[in-house]
Protein backbone atom coordinates (compact mmCIF):
# COMPACT_ATOMS: atom_id res chain seq x y z
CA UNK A 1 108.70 185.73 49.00
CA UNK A 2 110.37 183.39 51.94
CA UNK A 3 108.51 181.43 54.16
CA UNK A 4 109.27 183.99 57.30
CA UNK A 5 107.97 186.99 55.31
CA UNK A 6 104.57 185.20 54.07
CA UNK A 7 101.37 187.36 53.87
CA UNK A 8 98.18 185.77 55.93
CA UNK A 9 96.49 185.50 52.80
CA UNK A 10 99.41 184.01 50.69
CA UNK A 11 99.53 181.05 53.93
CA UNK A 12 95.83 181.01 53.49
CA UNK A 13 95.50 179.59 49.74
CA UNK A 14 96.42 176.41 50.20
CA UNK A 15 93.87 176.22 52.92
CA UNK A 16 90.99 177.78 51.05
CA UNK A 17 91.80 175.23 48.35
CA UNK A 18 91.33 172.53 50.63
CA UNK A 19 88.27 173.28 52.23
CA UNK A 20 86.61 174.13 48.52
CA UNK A 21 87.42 170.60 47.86
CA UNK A 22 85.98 169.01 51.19
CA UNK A 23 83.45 171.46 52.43
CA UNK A 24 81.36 171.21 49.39
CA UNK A 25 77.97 169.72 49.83
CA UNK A 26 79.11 166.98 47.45
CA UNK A 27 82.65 166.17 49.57
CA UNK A 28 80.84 166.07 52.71
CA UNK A 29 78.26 163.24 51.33
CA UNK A 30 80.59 161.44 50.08
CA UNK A 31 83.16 161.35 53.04
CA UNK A 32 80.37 160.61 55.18
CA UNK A 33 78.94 157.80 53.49
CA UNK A 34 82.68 156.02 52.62
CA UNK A 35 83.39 156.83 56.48
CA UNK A 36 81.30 153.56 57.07
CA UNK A 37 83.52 151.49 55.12
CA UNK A 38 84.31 150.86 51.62
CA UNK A 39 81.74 151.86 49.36
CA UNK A 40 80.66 151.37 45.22
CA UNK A 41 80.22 154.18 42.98
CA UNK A 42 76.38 153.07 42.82
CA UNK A 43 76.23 153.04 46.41
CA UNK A 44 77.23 156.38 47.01
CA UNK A 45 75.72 157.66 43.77
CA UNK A 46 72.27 156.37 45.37
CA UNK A 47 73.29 157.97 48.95
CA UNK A 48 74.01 161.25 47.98
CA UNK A 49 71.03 163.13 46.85
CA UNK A 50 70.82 165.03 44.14
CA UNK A 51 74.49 164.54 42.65
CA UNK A 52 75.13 163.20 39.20
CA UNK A 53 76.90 160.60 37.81
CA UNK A 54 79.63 163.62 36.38
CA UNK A 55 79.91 165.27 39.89
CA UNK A 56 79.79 162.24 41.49
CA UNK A 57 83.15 161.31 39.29
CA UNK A 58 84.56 164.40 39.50
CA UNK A 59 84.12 164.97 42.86
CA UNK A 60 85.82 161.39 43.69
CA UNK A 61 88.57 162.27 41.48
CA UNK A 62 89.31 165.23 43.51
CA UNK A 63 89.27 163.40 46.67
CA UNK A 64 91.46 161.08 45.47
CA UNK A 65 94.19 163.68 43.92
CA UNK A 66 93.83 165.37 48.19
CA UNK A 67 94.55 161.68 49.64
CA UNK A 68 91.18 161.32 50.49
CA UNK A 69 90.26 158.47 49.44
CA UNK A 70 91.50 155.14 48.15
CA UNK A 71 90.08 153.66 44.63
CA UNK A 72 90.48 150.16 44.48
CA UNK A 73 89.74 148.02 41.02
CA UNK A 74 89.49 144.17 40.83
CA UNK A 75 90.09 142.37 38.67
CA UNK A 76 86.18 140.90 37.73
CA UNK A 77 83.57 141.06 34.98
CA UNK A 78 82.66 143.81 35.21
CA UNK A 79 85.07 145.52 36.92
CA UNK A 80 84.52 146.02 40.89
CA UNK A 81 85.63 149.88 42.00
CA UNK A 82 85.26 150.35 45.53
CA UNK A 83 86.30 153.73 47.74
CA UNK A 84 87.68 153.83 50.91
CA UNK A 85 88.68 156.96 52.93
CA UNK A 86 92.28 157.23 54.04
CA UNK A 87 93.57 157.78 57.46
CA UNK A 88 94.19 161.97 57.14
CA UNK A 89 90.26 161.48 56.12
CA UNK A 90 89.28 159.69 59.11
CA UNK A 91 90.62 162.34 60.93
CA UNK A 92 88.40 164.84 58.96
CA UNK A 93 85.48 163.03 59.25
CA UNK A 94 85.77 163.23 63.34
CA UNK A 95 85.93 167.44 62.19
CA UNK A 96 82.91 167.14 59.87
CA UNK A 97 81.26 164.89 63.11
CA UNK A 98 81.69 167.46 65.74
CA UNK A 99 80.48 170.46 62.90
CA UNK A 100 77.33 168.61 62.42
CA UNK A 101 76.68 168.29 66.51
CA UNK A 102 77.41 171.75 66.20
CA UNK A 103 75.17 172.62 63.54
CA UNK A 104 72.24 170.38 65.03
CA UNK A 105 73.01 172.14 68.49
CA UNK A 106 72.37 175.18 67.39
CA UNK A 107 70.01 175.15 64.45
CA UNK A 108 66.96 176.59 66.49
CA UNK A 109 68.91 179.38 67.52
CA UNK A 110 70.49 180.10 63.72
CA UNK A 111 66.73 179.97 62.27
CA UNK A 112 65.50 182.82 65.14
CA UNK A 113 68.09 184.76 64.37
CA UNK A 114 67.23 184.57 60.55
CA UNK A 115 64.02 185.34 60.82
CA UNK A 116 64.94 188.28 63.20
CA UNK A 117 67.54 189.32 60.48
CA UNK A 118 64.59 189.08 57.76
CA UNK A 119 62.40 190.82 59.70
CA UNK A 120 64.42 193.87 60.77
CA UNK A 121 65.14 193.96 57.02
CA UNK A 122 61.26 193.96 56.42
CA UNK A 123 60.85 196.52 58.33
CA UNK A 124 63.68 198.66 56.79
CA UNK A 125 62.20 198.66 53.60
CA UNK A 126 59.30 199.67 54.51
């Protein structure tokens, strides 16, 4: 199919595979803990609650394959791994700032309208 004659949801896919990568609730803890400066697998393994040590790797791997982050190895005993976000996920992290002032902004409001939701529903059932 050329480029011109896309479908929305063809253009879409890369997209959607993006944001499964870094809109997870793994992604997001781990951008915003490296977004203060490098940071050590045990660091951010101890930061993010609730992830394992195989999410926790997997999860960096994937961020790293986007050109997310940076791993960097030296060269001690034992070996020293430290992650650093790249410039394209600076940028994101401003994004994932401004979502969470969103999300803080409005959280009284989202939890009315849930319980209005749940109630209505209540009632329906009834």
């Amino acid at each position: 199919m050329a480029a011109d004659t896309a479908s929305p949801v063809t253009e879409a896919c890369p997209i959607v595979e993006v944001l499964d990568h870094v809109a997870g609730k793994w992604a997001v803890g781990i951008l915003v803990t490296a977004a203060h400066g490098p940071v050590r697998f045990t660091e951010l393994e101890r930061e993010v609650e609730g992830i394992s040590r195989r999410m926790l790797t997997l999860t960096l791997r994937k961020l790293e394959r986007d050109g997310l982050l940076v791993r960097t190895v030296y060269p001690t005993v034992p070996p020293r791994v430290e992650y650093t976000l790249t410039d394209m996920a600076r940028e994101l992290h401003q994004t994932l700032v401004g979502l969470t002032s969103w999300a803080e902004k409005h959280r009284g409001e989202i939890a009315a309208a849930r319980r209005a939701y749940d109630e209505q529903q209540t009632a329906a059932t009834v």
